[in-house]
Protein backbone atom coordinates (compact mmCIF):
# COMPACT_ATOMS: atom_id res chain seq x y z
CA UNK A 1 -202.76 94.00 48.09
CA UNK A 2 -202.98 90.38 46.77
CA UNK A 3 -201.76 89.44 43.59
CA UNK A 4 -205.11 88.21 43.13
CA UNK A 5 -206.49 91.36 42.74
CA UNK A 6 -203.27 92.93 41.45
CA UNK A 7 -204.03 90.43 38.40
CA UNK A 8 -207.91 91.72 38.51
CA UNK A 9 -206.83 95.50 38.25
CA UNK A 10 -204.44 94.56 35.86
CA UNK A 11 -206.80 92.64 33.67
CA UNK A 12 -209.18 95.69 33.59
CA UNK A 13 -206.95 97.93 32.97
CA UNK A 14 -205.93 95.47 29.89
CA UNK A 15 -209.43 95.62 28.60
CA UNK A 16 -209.64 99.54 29.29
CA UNK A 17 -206.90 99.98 26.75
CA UNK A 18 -208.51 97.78 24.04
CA UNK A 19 -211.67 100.02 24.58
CA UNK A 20 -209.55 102.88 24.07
CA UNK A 21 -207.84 101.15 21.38
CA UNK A 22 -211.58 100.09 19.70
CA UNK A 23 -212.57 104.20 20.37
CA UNK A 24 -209.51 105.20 18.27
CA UNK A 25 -210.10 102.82 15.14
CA UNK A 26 -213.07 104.35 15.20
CA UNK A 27 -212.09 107.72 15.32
CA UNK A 28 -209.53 106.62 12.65
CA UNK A 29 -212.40 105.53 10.36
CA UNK A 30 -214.28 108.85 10.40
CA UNK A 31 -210.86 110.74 9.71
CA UNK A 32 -210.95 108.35 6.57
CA UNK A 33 -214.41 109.07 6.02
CA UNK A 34 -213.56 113.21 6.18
CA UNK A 35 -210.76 112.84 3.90
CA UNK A 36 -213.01 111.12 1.26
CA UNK A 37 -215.74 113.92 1.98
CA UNK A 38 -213.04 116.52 1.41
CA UNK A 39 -211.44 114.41 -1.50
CA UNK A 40 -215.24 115.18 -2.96
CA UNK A 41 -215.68 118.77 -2.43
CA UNK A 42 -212.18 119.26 -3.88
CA UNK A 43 -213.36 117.58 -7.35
CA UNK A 44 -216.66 119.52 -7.21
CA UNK A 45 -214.80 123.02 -6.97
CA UNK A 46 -212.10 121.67 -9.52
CA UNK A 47 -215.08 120.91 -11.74
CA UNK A 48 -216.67 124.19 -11.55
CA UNK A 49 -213.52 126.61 -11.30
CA UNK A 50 -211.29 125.19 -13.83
CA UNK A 51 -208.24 125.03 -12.08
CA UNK A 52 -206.66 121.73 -9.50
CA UNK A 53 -206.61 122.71 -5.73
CA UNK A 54 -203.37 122.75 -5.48
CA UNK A 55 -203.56 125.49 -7.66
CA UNK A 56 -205.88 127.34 -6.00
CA UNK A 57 -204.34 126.56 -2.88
CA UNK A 58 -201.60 128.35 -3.99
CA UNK A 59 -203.18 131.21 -5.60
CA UNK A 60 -204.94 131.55 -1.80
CA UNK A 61 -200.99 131.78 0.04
CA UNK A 62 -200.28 134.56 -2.67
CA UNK A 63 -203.63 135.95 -2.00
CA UNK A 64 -203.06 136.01 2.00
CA UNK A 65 -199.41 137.31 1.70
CA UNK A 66 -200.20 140.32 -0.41
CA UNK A 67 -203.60 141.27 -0.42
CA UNK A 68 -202.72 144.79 -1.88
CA UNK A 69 -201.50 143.14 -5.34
CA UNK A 70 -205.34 141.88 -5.92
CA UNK A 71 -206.55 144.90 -5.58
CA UNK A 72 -205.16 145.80 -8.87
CA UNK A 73 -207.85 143.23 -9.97
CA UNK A 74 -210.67 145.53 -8.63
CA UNK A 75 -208.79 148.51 -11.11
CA UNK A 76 -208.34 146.32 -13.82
CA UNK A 77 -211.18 143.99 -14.25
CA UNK A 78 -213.60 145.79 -11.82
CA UNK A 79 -215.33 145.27 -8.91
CA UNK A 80 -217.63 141.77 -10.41
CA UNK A 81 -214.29 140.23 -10.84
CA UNK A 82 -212.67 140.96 -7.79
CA UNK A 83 -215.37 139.89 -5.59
CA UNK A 84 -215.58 136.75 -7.72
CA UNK A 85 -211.82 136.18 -6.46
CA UNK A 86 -212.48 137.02 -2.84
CA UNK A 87 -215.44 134.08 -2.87
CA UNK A 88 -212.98 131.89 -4.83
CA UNK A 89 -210.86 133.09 -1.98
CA UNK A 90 -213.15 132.17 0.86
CA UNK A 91 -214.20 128.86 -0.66
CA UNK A 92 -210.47 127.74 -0.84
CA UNK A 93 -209.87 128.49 2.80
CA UNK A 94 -212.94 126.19 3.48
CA UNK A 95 -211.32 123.62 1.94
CA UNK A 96 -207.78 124.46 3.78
CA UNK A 97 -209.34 124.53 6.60
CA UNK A 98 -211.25 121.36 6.64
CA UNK A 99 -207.89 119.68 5.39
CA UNK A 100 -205.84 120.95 8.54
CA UNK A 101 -208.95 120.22 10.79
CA UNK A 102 -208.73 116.50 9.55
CA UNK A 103 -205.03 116.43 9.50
CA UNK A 104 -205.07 117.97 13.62
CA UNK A 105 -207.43 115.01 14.57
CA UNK A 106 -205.46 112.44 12.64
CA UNK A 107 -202.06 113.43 14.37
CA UNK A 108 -204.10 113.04 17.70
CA UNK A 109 -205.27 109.75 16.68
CA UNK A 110 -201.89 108.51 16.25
CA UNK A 111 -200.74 110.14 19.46
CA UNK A 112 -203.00 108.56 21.33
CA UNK A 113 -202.31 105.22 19.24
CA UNK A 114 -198.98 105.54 20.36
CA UNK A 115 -199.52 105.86 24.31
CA UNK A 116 -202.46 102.97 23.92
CA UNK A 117 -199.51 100.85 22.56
CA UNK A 118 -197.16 101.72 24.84
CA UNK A 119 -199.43 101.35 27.96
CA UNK A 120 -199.78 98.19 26.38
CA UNK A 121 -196.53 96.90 26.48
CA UNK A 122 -196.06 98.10 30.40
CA UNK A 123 -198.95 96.03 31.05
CA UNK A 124 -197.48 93.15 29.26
CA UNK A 125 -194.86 93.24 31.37
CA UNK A 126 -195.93 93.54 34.66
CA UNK A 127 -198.25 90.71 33.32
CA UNK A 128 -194.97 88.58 32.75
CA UNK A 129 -193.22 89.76 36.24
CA UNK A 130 -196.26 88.37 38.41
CA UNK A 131 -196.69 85.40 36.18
CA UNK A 132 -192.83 84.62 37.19
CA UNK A 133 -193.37 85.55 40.87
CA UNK A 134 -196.29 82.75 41.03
């Protein structure tokens, strides 16, 4: 193979990666855009609950760990109340989920950031080596 077109495939490679690269920022942008759509729902159910989400997320760990103590709810306070908690319940999860779904694609992102960059910097230097060998 010539270093001619050794140089070519390098060079395409080079702009492969900053496709990549552009494909990721965007990617990036629309995690950013999720977060702000989740950031919204949050305040809407903090708004019409009463309590933070943090709260809530909480009250949704206890809720998962030991299902059996809310059923003393249903005794209590009845069965109106109790399925009001199991919808507060459900609604919660949405939002857990949504939050781990976004967090899973952002650590991707990054991942693939990472070998992007470090692609890169091979291809910078085999750049440098066959500048030096002409």
């Amino acid at each position: 193979m010539s270093i001619e077109k050794f140089m070519k495939e390098l060079f395409d490679m080079e702009e492969s990666l900053w496709q990549r690269r552009m494909k990721v920022l965007y990617q990036y942008k629309r995690v950013q855009e999720m977060r702000q759509k989740i950031q919204e729902i949050e305040k809407v159910f903090e708004e019409e609950v009463g309590i933070d989400i943090q709260t809530a997320l909480y009250f949704l760990e206890e809720y998962e760990s030991n299902p059996q103590s809310f059923e003393r709810i249903k005794e209590t306070l009845g069965e109106e109340v109790f399925q009001a908690v199991e919808s507060l319940a459900d609604r919660i999860k949405q939002i857990r989920d949504m939050r781990k779904e976004v967090d899973d694609v952002e650590k991707e992102i990054f991942e693939i950031d990472a070998e992007i960059d470090d692609t890169f910097e091979k291809l910078q230097e085999y750049k440098r080596k066959i500048q030096e060998m002409l």
